[in-house]
C-alpha atoms as a PDB file:
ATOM      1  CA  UNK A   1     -34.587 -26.004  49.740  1.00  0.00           C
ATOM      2  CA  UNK A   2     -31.813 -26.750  52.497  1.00  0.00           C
ATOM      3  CA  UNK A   3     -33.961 -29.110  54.317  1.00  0.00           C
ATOM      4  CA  UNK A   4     -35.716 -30.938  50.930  1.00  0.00           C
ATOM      5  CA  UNK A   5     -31.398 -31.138  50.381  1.00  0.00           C
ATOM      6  CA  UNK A   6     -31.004 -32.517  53.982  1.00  0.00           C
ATOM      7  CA  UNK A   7     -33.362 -35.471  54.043  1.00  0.00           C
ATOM      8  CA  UNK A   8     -32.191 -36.644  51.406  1.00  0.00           C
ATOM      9  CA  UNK A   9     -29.452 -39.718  52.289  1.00  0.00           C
ATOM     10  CA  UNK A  10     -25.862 -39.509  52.615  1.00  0.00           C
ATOM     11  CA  UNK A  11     -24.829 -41.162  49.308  1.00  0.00           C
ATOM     12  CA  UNK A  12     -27.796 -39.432  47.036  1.00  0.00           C
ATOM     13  CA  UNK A  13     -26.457 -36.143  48.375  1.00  0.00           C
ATOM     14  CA  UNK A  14     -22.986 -36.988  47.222  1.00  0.00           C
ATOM     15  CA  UNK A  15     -23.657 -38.111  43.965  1.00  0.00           C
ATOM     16  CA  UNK A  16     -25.358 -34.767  43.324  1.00  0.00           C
ATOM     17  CA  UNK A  17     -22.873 -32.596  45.128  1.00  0.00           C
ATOM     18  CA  UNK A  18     -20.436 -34.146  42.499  1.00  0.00           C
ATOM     19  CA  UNK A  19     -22.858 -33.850  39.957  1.00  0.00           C
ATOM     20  CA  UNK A  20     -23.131 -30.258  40.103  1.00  0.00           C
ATOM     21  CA  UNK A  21     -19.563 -29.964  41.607  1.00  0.00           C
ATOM     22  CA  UNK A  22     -17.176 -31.715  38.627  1.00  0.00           C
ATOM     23  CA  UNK A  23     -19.220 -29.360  35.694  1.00  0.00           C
ATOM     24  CA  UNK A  24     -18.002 -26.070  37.639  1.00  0.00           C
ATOM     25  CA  UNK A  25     -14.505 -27.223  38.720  1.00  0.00           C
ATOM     26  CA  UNK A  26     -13.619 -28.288  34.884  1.00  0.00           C
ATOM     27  CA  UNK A  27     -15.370 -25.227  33.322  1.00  0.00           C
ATOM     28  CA  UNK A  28     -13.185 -22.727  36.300  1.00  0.00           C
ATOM     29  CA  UNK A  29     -10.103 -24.812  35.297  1.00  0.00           C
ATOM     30  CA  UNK A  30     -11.081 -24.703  31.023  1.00  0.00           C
ATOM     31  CA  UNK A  31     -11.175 -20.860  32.231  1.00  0.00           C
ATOM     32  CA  UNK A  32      -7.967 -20.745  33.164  1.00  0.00           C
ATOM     33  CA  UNK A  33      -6.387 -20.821  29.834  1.00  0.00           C
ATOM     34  CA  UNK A  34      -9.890 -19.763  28.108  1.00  0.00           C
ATOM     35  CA  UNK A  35     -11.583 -16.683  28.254  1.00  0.00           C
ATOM     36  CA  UNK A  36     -13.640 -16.648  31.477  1.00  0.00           C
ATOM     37  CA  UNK A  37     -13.468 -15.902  35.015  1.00  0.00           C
ATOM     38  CA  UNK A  38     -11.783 -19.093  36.323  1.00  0.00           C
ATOM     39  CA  UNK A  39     -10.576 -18.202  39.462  1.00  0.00           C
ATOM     40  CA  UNK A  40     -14.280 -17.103  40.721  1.00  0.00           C
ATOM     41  CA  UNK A  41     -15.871 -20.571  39.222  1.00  0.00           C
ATOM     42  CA  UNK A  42     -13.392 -22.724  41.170  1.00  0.00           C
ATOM     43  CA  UNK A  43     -14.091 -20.965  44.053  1.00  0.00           C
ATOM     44  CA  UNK A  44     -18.199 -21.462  43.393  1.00  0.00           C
ATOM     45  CA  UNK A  45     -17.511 -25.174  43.075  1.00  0.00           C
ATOM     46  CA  UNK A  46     -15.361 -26.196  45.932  1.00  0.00           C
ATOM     47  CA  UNK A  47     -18.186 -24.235  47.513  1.00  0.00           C
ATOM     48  CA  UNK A  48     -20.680 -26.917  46.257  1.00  0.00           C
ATOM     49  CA  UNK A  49     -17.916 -29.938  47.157  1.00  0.00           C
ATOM     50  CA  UNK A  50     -17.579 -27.973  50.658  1.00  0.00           C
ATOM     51  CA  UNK A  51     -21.397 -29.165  51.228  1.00  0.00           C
ATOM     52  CA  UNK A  52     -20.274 -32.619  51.734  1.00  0.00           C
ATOM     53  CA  UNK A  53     -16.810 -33.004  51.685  1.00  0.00           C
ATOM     54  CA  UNK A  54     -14.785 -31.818  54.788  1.00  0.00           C
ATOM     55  CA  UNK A  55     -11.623 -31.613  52.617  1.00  0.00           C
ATOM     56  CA  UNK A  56     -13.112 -29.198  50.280  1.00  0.00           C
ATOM     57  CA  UNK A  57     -14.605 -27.530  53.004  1.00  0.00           C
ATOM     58  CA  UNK A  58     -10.959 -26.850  54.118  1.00  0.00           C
ATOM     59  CA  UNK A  59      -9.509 -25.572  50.833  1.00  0.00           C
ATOM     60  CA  UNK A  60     -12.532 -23.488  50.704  1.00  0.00           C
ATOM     61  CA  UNK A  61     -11.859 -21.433  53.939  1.00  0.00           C
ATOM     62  CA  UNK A  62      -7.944 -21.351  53.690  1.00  0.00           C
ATOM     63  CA  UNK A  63      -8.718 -19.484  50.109  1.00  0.00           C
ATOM     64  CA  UNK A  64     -11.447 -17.079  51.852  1.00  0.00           C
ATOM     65  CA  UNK A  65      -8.939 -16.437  54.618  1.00  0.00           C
ATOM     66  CA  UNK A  66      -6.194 -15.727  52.014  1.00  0.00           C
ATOM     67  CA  UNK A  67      -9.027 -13.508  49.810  1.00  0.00           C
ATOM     68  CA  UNK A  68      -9.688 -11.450  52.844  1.00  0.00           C
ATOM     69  CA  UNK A  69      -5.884 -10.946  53.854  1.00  0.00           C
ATOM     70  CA  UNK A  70      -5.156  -9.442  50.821  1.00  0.00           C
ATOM     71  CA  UNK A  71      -8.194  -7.248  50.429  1.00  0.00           C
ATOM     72  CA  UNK A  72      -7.226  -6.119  54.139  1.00  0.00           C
ATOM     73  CA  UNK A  73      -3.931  -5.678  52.845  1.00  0.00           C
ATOM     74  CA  UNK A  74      -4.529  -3.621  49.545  1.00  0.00           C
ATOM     75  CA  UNK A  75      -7.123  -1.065  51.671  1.00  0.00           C
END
């Protein structure tokens, strides 16, 4: 599936990163305030974003860094 998602151009591949992307990040953030597991959603769609967008890619490691600290730090 990675390379059928590969070939496909630059501007198709956004549109469906943001596609599938915007659905997750407003259920994680509905989750917030609703019942749900928010925090985990949010974190599955800046995932998706982090496939094309180098920002999101950024926010996505900083929060797996910070995850990992404080497991590290709870054990």
């Amino acid at each position: 599936m990675a390379q059928t998602y590969y070939s496909l151009p630059r501007p198709v591949r956004r549109i469906l990163v943001l596609v599938l992307g915007a659905p997750l990040l407003a259920a994680g953030l509905a989750m917030l305030v609703l019942p749900g597991p928010g925090l985990p959603v949010i974190a599955v769609a800046f995932a998706v974003f982090a496939l094309e967008f180098e920002s999101a890619k950024r926010v996505a490691e900083r929060a797996s860094r910070l995850v990992r600290g404080i497991g590290d730090r709870l054990r």
